[in-house]
N, C-alpha and C. Protein backbone atom coordinates (compact mmCIF):
# COMPACT_ATOMS: atom_id res chain seq x y z
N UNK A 1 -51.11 24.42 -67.93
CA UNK A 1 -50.46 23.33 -67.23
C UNK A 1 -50.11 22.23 -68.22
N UNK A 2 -48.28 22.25 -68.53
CA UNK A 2 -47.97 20.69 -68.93
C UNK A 2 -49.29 18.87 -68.44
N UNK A 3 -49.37 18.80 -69.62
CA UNK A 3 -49.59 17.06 -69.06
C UNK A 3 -48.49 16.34 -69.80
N UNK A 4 -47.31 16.63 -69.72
CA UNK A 4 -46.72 15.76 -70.33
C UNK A 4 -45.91 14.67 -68.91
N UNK A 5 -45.42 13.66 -68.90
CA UNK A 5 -45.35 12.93 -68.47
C UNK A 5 -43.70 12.83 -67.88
N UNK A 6 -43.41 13.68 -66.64
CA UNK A 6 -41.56 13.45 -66.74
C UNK A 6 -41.94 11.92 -65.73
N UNK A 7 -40.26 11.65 -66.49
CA UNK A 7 -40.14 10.65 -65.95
C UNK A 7 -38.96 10.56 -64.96
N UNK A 8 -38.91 9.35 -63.81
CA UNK A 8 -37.76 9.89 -63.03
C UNK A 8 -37.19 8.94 -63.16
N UNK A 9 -35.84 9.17 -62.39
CA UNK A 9 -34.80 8.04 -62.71
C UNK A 9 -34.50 7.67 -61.03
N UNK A 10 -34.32 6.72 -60.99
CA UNK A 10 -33.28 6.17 -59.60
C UNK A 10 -32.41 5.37 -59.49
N UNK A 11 -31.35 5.77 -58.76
CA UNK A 11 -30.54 4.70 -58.71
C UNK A 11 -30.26 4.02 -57.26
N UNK A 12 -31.25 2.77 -57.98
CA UNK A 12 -31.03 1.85 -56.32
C UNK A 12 -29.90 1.59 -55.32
N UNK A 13 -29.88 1.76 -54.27
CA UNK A 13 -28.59 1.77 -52.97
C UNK A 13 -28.27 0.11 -53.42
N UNK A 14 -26.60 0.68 -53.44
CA UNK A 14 -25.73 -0.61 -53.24
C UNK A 14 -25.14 -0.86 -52.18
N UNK A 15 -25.27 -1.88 -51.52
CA UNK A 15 -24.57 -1.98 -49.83
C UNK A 15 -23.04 -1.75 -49.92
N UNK A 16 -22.90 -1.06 -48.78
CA UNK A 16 -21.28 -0.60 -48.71
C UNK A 16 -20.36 -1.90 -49.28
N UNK A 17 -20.41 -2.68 -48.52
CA UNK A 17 -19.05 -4.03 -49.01
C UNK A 17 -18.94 -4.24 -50.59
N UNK A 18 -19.93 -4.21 -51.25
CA UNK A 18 -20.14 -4.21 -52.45
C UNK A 18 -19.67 -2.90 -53.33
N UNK A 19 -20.06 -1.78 -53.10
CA UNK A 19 -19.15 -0.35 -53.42
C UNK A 19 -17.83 -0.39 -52.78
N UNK A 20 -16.87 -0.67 -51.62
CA UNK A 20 -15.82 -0.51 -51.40
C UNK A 20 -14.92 -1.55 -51.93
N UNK A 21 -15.73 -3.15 -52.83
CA UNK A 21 -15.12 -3.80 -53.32
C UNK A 21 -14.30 -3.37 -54.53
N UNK A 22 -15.43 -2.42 -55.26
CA UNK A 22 -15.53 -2.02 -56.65
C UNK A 22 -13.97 -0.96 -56.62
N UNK A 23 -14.80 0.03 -55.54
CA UNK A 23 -14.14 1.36 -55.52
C UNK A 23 -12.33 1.02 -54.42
N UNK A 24 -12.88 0.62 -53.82
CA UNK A 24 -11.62 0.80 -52.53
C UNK A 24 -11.35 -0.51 -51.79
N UNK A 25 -10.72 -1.67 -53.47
CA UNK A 25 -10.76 -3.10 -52.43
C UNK A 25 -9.70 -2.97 -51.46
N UNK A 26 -9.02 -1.84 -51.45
CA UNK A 26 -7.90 -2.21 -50.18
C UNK A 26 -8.88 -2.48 -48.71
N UNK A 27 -9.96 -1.95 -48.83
CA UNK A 27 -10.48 -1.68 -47.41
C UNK A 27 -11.23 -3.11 -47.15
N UNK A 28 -11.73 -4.18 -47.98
CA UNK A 28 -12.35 -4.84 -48.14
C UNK A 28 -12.13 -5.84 -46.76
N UNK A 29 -10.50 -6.14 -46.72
CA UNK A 29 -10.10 -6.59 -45.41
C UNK A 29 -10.77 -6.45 -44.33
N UNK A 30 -10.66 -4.72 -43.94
CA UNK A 30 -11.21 -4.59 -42.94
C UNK A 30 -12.10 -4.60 -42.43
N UNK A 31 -13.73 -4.60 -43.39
CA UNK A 31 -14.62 -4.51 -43.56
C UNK A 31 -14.97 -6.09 -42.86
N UNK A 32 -14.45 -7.18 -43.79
CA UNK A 32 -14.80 -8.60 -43.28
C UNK A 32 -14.05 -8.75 -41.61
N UNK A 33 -12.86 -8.03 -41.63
CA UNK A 33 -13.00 -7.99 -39.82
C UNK A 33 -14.02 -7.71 -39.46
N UNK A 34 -14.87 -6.26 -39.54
CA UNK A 34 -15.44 -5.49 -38.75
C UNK A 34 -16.97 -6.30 -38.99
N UNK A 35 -17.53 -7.32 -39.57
CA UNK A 35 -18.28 -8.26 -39.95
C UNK A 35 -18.15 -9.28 -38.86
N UNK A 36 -17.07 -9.26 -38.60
CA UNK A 36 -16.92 -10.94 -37.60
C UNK A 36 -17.19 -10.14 -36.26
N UNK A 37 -16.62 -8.80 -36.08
CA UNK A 37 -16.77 -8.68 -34.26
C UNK A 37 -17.59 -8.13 -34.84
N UNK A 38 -18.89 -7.38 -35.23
CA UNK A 38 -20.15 -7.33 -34.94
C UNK A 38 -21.40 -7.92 -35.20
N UNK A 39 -20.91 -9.02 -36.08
CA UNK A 39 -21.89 -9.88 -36.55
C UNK A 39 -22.64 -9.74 -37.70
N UNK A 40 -22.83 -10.86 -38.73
CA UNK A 40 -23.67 -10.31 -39.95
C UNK A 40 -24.85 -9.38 -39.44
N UNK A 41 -25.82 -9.65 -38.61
CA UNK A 41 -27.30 -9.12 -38.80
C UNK A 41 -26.33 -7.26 -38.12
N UNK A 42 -26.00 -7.05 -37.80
CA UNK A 42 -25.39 -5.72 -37.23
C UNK A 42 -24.64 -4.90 -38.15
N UNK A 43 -23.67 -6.04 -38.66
CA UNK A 43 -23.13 -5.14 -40.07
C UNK A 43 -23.88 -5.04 -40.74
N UNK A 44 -25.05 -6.37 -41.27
CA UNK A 44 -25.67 -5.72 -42.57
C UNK A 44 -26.71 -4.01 -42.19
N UNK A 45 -26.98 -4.02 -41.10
CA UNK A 45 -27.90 -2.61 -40.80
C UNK A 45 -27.25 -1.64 -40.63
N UNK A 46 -26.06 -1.68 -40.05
CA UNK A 46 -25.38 -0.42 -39.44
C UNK A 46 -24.16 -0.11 -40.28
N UNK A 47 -23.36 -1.33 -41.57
CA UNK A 47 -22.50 -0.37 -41.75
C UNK A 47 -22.66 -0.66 -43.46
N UNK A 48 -23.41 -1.80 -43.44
CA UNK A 48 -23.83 -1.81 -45.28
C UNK A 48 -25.39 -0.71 -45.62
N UNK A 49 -25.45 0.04 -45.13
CA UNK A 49 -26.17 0.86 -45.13
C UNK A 49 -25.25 2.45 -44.93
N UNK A 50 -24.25 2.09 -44.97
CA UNK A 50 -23.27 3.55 -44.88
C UNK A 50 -23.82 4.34 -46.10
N UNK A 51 -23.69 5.76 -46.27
CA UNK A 51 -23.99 6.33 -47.21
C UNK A 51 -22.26 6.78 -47.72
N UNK A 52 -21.74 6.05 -47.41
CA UNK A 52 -19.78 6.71 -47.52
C UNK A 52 -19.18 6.21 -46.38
N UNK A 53 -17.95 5.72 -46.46
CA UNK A 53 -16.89 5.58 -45.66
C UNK A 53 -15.80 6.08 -46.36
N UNK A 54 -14.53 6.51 -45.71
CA UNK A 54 -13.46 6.94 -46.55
C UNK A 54 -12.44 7.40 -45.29
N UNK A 55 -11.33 6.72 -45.76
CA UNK A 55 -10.21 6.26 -44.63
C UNK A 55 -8.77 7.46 -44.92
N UNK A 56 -8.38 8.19 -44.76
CA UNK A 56 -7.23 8.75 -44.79
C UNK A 56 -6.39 8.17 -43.80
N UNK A 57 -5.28 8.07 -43.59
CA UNK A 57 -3.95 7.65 -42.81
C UNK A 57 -4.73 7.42 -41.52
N UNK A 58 -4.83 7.54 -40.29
CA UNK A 58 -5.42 7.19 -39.41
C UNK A 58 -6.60 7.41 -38.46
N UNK A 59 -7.29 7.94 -40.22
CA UNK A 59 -8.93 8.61 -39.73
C UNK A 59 -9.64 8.22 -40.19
N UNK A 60 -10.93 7.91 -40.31
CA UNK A 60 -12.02 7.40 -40.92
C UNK A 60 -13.04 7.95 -40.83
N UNK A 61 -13.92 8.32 -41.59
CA UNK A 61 -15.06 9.21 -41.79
C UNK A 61 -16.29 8.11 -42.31
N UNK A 62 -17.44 8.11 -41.59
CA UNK A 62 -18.51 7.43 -41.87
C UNK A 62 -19.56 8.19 -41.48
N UNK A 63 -20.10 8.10 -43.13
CA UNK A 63 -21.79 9.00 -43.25
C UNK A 63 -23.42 8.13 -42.97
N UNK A 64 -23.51 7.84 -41.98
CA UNK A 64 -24.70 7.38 -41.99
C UNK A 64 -26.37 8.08 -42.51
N UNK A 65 -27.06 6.86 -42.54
CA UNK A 65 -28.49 7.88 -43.20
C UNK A 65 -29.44 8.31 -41.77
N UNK A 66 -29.26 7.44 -41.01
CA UNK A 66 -30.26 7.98 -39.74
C UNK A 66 -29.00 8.74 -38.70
N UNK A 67 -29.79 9.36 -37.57
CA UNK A 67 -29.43 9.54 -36.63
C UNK A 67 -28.61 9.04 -35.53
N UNK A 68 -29.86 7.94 -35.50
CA UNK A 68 -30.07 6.84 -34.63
C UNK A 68 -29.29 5.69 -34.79
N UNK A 69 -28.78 5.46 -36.09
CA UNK A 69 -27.35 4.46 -36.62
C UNK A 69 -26.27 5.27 -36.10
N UNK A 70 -25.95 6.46 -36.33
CA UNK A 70 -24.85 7.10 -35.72
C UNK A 70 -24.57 7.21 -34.59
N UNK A 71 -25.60 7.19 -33.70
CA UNK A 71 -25.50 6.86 -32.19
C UNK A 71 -25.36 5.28 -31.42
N UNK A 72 -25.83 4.37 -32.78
CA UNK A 72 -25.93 2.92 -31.92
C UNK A 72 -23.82 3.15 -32.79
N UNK A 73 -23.41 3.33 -33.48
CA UNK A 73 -22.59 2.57 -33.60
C UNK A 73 -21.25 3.25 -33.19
N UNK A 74 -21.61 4.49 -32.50
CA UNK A 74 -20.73 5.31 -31.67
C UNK A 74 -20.87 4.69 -29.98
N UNK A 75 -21.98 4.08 -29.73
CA UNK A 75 -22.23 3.98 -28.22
C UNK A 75 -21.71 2.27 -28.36
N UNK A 76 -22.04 1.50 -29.18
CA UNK A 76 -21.83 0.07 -29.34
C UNK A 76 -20.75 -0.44 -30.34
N UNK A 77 -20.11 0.37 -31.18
CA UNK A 77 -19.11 -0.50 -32.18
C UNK A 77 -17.98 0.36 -32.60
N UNK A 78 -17.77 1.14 -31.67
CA UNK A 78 -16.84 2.39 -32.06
C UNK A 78 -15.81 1.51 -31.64
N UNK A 79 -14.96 1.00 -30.53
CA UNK A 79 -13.73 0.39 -30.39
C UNK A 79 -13.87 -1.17 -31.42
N UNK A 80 -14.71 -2.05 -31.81
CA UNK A 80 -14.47 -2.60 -33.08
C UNK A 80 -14.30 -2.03 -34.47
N UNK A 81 -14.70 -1.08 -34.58
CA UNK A 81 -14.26 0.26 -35.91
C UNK A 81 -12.90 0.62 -35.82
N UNK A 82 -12.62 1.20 -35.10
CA UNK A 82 -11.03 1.68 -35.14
C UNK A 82 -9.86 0.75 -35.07
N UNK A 83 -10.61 -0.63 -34.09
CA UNK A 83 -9.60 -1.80 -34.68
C UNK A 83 -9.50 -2.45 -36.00
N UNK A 84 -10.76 -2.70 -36.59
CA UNK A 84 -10.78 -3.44 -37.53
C UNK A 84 -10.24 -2.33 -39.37
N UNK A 85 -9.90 -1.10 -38.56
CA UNK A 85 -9.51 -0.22 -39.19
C UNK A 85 -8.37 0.40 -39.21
N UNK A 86 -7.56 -0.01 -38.17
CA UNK A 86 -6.54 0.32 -37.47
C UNK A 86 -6.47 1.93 -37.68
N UNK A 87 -7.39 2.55 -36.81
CA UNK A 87 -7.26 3.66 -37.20
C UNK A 87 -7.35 4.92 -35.31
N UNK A 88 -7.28 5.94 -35.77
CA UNK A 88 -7.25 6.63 -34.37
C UNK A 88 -8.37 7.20 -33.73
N UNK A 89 -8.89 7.84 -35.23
CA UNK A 89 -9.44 9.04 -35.40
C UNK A 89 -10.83 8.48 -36.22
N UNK A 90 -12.03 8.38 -35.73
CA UNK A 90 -13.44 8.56 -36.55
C UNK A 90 -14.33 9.00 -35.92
N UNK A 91 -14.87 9.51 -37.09
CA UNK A 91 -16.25 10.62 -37.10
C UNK A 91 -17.29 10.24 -37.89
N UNK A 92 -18.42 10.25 -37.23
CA UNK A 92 -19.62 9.90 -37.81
C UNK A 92 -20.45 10.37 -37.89
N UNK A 93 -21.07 10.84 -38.99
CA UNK A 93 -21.86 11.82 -39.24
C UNK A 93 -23.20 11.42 -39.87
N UNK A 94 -24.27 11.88 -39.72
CA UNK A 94 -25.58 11.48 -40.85
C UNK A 94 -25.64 12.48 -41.39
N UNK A 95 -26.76 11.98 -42.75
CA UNK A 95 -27.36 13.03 -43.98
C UNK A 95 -28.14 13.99 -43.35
């Protein structure tokens, strides 16, 4: 049996608004809509905690990490999502 010592690496979660600034400021807009109709304490849990968002022409795809986020924000923030996204079509999925 090795005793040698691995070491691990991590890389700490960056909240969505902050990655889609970097990566995809077009979306940034919509994001600070979708902030005002659900409120900081709601966005910061339910959508700066996205594990991915990613918008094609009038679809939007959002990966959540729980279950249970995918269901509050399909049962409670799905018609503020598609507005503040102007979009038709989203799907939400967890890890």
């Amino acid at each position: 049996m090795s005793t040698e010592l691995t070491t691990r690496y991590s890389i700490p979660f960056t909240p969505l608004e902050e990655r889609i600034s970097q990566e995809m400021p077009h979306l940034s807009e919509a994001l600070a809509a979708l902030r005002t109709a659900m409120g900081p304490e709601d966005f910061d849990k339910y959508i700066n905690s996205l594990a991915s968002l990613r918008k094609v022409d009038d679809q939007l795809l959002l990966i959540t990490k729980k279950e249970m986020y995918r269901s509050i924000l399909i049962s409670r923030f799905l018609p503020a999502i598609k507005t503040a996204f102007a979009v038709n079509f989203i799907r939400i999925v967890n890890q």
